[in-house]
PDB file of N, CA and C in Angstrom:
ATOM      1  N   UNK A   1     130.715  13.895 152.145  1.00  0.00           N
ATOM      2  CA  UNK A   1     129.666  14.715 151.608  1.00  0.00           C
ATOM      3  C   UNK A   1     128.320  14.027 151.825  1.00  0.00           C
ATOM      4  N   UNK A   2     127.309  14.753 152.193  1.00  0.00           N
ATOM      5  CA  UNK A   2     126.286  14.244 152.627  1.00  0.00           C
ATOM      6  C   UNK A   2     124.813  14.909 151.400  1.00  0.00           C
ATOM      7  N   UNK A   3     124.119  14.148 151.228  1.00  0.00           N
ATOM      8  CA  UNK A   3     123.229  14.198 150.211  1.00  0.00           C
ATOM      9  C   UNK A   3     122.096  14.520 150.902  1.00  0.00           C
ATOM     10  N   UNK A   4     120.818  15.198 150.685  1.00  0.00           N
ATOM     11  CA  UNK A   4     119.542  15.389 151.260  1.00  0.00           C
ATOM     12  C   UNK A   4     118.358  15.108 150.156  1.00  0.00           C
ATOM     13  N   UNK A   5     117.892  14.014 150.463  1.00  0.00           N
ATOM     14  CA  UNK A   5     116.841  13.366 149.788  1.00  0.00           C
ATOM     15  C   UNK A   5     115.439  13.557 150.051  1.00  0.00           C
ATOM     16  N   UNK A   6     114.742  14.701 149.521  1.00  0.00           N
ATOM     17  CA  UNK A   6     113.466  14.926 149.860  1.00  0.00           C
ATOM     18  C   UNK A   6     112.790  14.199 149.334  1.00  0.00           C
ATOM     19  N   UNK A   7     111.802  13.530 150.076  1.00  0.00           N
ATOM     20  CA  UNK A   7     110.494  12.529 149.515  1.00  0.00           C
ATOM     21  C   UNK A   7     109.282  13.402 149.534  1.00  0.00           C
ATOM     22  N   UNK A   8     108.878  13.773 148.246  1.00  0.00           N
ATOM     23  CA  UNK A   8     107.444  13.840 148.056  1.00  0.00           C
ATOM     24  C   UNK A   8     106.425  12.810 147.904  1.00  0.00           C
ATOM     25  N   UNK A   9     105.266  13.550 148.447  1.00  0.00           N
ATOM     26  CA  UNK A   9     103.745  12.638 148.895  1.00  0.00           C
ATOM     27  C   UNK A   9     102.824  12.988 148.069  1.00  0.00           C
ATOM     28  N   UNK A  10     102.373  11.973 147.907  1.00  0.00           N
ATOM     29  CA  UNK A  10     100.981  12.373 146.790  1.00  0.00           C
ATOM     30  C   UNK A  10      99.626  13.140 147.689  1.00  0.00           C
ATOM     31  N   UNK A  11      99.501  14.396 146.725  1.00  0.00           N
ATOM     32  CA  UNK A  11      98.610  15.114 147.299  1.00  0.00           C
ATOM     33  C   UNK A  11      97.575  14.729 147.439  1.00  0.00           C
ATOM     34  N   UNK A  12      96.911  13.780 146.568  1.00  0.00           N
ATOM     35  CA  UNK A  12      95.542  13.060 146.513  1.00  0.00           C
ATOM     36  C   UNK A  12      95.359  12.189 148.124  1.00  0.00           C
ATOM     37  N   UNK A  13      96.277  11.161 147.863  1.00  0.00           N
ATOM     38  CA  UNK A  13      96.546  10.289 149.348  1.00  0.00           C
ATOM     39  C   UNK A  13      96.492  11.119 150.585  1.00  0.00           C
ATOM     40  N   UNK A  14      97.200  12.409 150.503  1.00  0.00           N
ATOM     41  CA  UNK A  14      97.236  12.688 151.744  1.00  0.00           C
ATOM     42  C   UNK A  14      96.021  12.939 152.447  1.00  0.00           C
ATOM     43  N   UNK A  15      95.339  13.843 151.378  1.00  0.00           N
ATOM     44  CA  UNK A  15      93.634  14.314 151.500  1.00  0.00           C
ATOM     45  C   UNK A  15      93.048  12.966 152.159  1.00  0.00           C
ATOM     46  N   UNK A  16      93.638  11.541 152.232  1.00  0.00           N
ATOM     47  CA  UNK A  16      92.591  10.456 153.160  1.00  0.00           C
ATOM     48  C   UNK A  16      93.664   9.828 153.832  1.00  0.00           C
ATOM     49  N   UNK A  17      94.952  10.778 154.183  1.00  0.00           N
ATOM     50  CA  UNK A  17      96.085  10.401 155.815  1.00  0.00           C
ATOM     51  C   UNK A  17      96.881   9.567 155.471  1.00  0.00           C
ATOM     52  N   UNK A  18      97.133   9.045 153.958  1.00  0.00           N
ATOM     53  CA  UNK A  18      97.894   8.533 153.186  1.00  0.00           C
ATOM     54  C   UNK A  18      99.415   8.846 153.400  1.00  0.00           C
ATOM     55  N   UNK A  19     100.223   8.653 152.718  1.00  0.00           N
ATOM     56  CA  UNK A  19     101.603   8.560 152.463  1.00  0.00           C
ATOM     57  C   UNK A  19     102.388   7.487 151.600  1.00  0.00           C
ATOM     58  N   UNK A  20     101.830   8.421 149.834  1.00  0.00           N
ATOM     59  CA  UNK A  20     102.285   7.530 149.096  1.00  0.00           C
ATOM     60  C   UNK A  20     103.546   8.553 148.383  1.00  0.00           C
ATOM     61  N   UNK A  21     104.084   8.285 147.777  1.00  0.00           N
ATOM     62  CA  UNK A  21     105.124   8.565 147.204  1.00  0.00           C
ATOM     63  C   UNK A  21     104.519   9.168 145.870  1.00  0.00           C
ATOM     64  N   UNK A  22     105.276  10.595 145.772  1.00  0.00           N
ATOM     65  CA  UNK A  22     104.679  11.202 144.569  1.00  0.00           C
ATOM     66  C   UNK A  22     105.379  10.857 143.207  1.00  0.00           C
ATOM     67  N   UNK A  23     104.894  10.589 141.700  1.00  0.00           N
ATOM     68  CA  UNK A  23     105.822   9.854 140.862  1.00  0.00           C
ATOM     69  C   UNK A  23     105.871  11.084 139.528  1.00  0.00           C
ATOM     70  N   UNK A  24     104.776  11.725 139.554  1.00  0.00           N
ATOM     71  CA  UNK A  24     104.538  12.479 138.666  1.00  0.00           C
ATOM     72  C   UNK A  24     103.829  14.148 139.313  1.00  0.00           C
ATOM     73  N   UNK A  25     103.989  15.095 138.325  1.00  0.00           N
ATOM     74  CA  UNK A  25     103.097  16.101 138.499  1.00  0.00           C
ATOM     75  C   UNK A  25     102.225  16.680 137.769  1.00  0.00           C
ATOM     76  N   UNK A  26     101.235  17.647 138.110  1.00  0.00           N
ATOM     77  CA  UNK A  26     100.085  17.700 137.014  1.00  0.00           C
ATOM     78  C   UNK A  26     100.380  19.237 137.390  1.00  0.00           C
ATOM     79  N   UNK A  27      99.762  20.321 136.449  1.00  0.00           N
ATOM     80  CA  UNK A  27      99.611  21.813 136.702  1.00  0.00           C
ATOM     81  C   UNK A  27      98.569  22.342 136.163  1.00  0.00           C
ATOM     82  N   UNK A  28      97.596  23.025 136.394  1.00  0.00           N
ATOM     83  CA  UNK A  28      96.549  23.284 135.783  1.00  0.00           C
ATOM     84  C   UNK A  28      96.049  24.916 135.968  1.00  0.00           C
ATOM     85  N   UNK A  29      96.197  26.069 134.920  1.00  0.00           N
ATOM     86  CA  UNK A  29      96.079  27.288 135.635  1.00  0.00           C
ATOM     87  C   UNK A  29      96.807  27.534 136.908  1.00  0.00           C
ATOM     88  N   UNK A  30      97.949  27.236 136.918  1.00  0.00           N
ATOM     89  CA  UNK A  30      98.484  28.292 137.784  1.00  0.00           C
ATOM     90  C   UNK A  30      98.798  27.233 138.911  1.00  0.00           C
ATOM     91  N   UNK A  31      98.107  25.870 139.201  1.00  0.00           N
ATOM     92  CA  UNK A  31      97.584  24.963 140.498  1.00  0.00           C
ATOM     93  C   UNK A  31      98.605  24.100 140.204  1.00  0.00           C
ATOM     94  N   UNK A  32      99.914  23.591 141.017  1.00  0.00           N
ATOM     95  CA  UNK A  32     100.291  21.991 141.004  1.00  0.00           C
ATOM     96  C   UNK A  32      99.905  21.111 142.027  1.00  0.00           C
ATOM     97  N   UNK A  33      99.994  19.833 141.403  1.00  0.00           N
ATOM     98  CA  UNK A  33      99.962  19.053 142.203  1.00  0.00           C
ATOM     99  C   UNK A  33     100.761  17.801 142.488  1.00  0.00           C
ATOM    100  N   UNK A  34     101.057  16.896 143.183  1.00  0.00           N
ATOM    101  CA  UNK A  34     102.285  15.810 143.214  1.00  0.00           C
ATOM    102  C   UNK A  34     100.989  14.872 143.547  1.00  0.00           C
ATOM    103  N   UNK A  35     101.034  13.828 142.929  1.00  0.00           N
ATOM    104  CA  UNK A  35     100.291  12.629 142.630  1.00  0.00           C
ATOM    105  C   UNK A  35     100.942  11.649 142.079  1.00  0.00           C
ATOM    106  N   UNK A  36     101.003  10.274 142.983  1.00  0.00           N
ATOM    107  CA  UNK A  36     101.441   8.786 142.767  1.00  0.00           C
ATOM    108  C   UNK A  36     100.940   8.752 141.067  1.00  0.00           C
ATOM    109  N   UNK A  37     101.308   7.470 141.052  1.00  0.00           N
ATOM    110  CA  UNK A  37     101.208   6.604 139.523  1.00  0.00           C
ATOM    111  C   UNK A  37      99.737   6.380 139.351  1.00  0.00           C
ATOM    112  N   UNK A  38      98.915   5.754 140.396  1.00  0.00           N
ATOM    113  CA  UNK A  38      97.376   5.848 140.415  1.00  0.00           C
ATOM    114  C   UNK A  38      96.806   6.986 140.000  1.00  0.00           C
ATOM    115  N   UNK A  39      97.230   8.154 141.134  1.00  0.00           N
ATOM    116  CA  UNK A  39      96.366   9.696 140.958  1.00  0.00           C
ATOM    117  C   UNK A  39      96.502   9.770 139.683  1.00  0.00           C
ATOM    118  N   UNK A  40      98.059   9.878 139.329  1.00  0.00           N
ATOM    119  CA  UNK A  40      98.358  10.454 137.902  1.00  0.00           C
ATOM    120  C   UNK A  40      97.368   9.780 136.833  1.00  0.00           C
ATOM    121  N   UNK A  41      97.437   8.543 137.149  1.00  0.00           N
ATOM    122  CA  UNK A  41      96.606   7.362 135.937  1.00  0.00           C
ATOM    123  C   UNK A  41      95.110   8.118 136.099  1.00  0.00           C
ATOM    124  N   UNK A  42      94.565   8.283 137.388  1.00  0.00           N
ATOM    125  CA  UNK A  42      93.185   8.680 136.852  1.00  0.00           C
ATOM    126  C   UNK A  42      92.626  10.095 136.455  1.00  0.00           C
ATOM    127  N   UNK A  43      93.808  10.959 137.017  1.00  0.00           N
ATOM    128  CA  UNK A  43      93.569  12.567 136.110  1.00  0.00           C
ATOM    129  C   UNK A  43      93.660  12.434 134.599  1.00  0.00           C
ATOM    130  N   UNK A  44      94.601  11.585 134.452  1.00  0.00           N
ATOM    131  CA  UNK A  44      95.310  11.253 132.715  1.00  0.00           C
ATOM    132  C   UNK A  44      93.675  10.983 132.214  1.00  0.00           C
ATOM    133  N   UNK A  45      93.413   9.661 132.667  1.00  0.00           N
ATOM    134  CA  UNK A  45      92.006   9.159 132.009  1.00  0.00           C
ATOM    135  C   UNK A  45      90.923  10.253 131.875  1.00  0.00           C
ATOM    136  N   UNK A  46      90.940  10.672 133.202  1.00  0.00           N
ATOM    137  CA  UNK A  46      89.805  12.008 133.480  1.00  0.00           C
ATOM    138  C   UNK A  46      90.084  13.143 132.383  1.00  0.00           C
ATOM    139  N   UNK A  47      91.098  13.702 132.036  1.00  0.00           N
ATOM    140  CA  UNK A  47      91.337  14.580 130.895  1.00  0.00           C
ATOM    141  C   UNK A  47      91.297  13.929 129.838  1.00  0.00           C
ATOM    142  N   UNK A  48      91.721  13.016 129.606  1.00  0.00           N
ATOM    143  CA  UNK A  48      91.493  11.901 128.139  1.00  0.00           C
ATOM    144  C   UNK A  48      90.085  12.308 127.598  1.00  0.00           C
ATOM    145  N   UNK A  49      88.903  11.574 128.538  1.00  0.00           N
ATOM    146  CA  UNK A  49      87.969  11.748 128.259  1.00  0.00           C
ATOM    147  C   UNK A  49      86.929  13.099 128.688  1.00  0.00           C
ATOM    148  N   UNK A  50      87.184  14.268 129.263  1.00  0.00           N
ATOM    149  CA  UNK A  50      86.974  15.449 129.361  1.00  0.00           C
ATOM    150  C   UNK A  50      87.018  16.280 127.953  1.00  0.00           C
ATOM    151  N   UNK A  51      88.467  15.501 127.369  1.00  0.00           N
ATOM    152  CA  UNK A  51      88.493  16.532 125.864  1.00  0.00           C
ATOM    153  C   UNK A  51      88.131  15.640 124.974  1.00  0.00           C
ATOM    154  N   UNK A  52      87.684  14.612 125.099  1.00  0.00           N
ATOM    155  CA  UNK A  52      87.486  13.219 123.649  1.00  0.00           C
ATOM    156  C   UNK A  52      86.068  14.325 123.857  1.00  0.00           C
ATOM    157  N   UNK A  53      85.406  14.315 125.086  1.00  0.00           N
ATOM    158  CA  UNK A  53      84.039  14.699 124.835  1.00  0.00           C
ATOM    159  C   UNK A  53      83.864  16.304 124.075  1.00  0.00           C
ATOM    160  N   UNK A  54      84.713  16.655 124.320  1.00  0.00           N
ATOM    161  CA  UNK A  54      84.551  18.342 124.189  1.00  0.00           C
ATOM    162  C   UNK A  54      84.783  18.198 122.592  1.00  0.00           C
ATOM    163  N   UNK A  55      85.937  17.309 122.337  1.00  0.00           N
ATOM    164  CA  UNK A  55      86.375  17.367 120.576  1.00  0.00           C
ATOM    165  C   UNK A  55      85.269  17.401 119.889  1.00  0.00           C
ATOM    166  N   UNK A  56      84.097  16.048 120.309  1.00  0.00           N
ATOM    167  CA  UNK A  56      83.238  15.378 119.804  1.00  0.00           C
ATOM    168  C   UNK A  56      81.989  16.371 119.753  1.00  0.00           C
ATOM    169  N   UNK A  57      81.779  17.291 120.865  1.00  0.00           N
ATOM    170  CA  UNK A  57      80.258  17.687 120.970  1.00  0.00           C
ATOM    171  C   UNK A  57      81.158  19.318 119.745  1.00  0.00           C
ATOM    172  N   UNK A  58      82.478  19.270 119.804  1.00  0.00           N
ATOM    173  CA  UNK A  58      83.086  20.582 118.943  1.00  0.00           C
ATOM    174  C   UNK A  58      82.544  20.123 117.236  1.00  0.00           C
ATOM    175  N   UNK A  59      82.735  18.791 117.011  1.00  0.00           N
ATOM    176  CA  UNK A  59      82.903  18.562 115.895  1.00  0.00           C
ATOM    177  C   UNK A  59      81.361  18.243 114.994  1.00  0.00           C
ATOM    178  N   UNK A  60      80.531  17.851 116.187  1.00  0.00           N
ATOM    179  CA  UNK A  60      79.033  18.127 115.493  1.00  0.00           C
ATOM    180  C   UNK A  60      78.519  19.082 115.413  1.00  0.00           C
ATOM    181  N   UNK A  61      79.125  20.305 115.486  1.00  0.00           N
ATOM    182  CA  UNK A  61      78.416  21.953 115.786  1.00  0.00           C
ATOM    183  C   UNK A  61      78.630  22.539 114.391  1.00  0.00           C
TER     184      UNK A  61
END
């Protein structure tokens, strides 16, 4: 019996001819994407602080 092992690529990397290995996925409206441990780390941060800000400018109103 023979097994078929698809390797996904991180979509970010590829955009600069890359070929990294995808570890995680993100979805946003409708959009996925496959992004390494890096990509993933800096969307994570990037939304972290996208909604810390939004909480903050919510909570002085």
């Amino acid at each position: 019996m023979k097994k078929l092992v698809e390797v996904v690529h991180c979509d970010a990397c590829a955009k600069k001819g890359e070929e990294r290995d995808a570890t995680t996925g993100l979805s946003v409206a409708g959009d996925s994407y496959d992004l390494c441990e890096e990509h993933g780390e800096k969307f994570r941060a990037y939304f972290e602080a996208l909604f810390t800000a939004e909480m903050t400018v919510a909570q002085s109103a």
